[in-house]
Protein backbone atom coordinates (compact mmCIF):
# COMPACT_ATOMS: atom_id res chain seq x y z
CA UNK A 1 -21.18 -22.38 -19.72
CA UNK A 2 -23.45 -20.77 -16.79
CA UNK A 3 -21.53 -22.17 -14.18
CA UNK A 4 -18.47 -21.44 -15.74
CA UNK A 5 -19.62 -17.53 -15.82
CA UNK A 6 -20.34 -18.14 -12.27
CA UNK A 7 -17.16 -19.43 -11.24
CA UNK A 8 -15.51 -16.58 -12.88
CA UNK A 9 -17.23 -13.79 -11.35
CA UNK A 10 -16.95 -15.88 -7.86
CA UNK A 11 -13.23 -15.81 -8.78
CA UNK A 12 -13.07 -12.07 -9.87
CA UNK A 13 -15.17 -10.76 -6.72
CA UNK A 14 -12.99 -12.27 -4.66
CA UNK A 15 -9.48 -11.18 -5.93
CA UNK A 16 -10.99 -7.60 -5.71
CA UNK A 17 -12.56 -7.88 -1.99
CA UNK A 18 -8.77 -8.58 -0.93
CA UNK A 19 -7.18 -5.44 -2.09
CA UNK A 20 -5.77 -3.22 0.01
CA UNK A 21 -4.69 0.78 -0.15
CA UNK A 22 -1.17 0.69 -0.10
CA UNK A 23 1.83 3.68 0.15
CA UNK A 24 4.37 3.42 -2.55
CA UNK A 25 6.95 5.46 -3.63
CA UNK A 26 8.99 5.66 -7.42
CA UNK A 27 11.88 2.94 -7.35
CA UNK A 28 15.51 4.28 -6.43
CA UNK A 29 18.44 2.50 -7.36
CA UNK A 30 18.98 -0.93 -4.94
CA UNK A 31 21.41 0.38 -1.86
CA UNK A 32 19.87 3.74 -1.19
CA UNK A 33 18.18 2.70 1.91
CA UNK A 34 18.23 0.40 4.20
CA UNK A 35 15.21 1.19 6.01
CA UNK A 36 12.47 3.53 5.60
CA UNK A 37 11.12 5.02 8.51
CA UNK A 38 7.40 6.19 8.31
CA UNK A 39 5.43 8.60 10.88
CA UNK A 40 1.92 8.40 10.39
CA UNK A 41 -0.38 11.37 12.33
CA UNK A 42 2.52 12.10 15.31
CA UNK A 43 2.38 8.51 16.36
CA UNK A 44 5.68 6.73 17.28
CA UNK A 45 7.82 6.01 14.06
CA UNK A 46 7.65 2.68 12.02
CA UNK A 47 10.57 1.25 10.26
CA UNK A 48 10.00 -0.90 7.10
CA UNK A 49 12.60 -2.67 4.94
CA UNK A 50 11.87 -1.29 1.58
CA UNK A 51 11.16 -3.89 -1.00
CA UNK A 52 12.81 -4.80 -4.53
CA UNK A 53 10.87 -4.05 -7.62
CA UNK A 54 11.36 -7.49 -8.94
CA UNK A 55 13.60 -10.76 -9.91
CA UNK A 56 14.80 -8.48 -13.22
CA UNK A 57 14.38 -5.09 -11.87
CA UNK A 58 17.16 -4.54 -8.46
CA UNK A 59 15.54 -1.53 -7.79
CA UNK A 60 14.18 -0.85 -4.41
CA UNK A 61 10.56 0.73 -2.92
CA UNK A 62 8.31 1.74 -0.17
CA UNK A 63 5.57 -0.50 -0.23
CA UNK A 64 3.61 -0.29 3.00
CA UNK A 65 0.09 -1.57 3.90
CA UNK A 66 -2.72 1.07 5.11
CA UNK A 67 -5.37 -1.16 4.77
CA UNK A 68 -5.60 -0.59 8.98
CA UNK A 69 -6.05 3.23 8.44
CA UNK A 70 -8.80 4.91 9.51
CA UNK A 71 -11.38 6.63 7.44
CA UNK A 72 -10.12 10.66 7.45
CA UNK A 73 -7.59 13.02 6.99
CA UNK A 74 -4.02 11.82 7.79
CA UNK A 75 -0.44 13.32 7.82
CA UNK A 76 2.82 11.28 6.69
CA UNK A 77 6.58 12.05 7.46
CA UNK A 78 8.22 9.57 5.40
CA UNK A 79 12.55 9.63 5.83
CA UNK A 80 14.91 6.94 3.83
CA UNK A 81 17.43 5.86 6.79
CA UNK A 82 21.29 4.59 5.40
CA UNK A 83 22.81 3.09 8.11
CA UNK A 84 22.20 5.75 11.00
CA UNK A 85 22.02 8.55 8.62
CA UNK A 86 18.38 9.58 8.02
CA UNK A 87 17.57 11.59 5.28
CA UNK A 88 15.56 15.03 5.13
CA UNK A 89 11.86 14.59 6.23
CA UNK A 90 9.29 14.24 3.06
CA UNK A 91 5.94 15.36 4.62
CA UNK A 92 2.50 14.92 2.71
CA UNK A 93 -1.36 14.27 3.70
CA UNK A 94 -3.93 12.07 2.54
CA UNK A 95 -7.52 11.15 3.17
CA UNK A 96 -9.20 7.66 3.22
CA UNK A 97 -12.43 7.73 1.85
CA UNK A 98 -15.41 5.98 3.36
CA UNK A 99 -15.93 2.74 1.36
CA UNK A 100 -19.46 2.51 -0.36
CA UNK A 101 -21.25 -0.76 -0.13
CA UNK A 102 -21.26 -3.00 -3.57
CA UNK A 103 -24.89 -2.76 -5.07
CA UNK A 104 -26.38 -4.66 -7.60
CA UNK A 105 -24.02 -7.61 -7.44
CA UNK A 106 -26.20 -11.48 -7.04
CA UNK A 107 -26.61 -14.20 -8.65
CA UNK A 108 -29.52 -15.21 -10.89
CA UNK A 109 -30.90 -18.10 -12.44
C-alpha cells in the first residue's frame, strides 16, 4: 500500500510539473477562421491554425502555448484571418507571475 501511495504522488507530481499557461479563446462555429494571427508585445506577428474543440464538438479555438513567456506585463493583439480578410484587432494585457518554488513536498519513510 506505501509504495502504491508513492507511485501515485510520483505520478500526480509529475502530470502537474508539465503544465503549461496557455491562451484560449470561447469556441466559434468550425469555418470562421482559418488562421489566427497573434502579436505578442510589438513583436513580428504569429499565425496559428486554430484548433477543433473535439471528435463530437466541430467547433474551433485559439489554443496557443505561452509557456516561453517571460515573467511581466505583456500586451496581445489577437485578429481571426478568413482567407486574406483579417478581422478587427482584439487587444488585451496580461501578466505572468513569478512561479514560487514547491515547499514541503518529500518523501518519508
Amino acid at each position: 500500500m506505501k509504495k502504491l501511495l508513492i507511485v501515485l504522488a510520483m505520478v500526480l507530481m509529475a502530470s502537474t510539473s508539465y503544465a503549461a499557461p496557455f491562451l484560449v479563446c470561447d469556441p466559434v462555429a468550425a469555418g470562421t477562421w482559418d488562421q489566427i494571427e497573434i502579436v505578442m508585445d510589438g513583436a513580428a506577428p504569429i499565425r496559428v491554425t486554430p484548433v477543433v474543440m473535439s471528435p463530437t464538438d466541430p467547433r474551433i479555438r485559439l489554443h496557443y502555448d505561452l509557456n516561453a513567456v517571460s515573467v511581466g506585463n505583456h500586451s496581445v493583439v489577437l485578429r481571426g484571418i478568413k482567407g486574406v480578410w483579417p478581422s478587427p484587432p482584439t487587444p488585451f494585457s496580461f501578466a505572468r507571475p513569478a512561479v514560487a518554488s514547491p515547499t514541503g513536498i518529500g518523501l518519508a519513510e
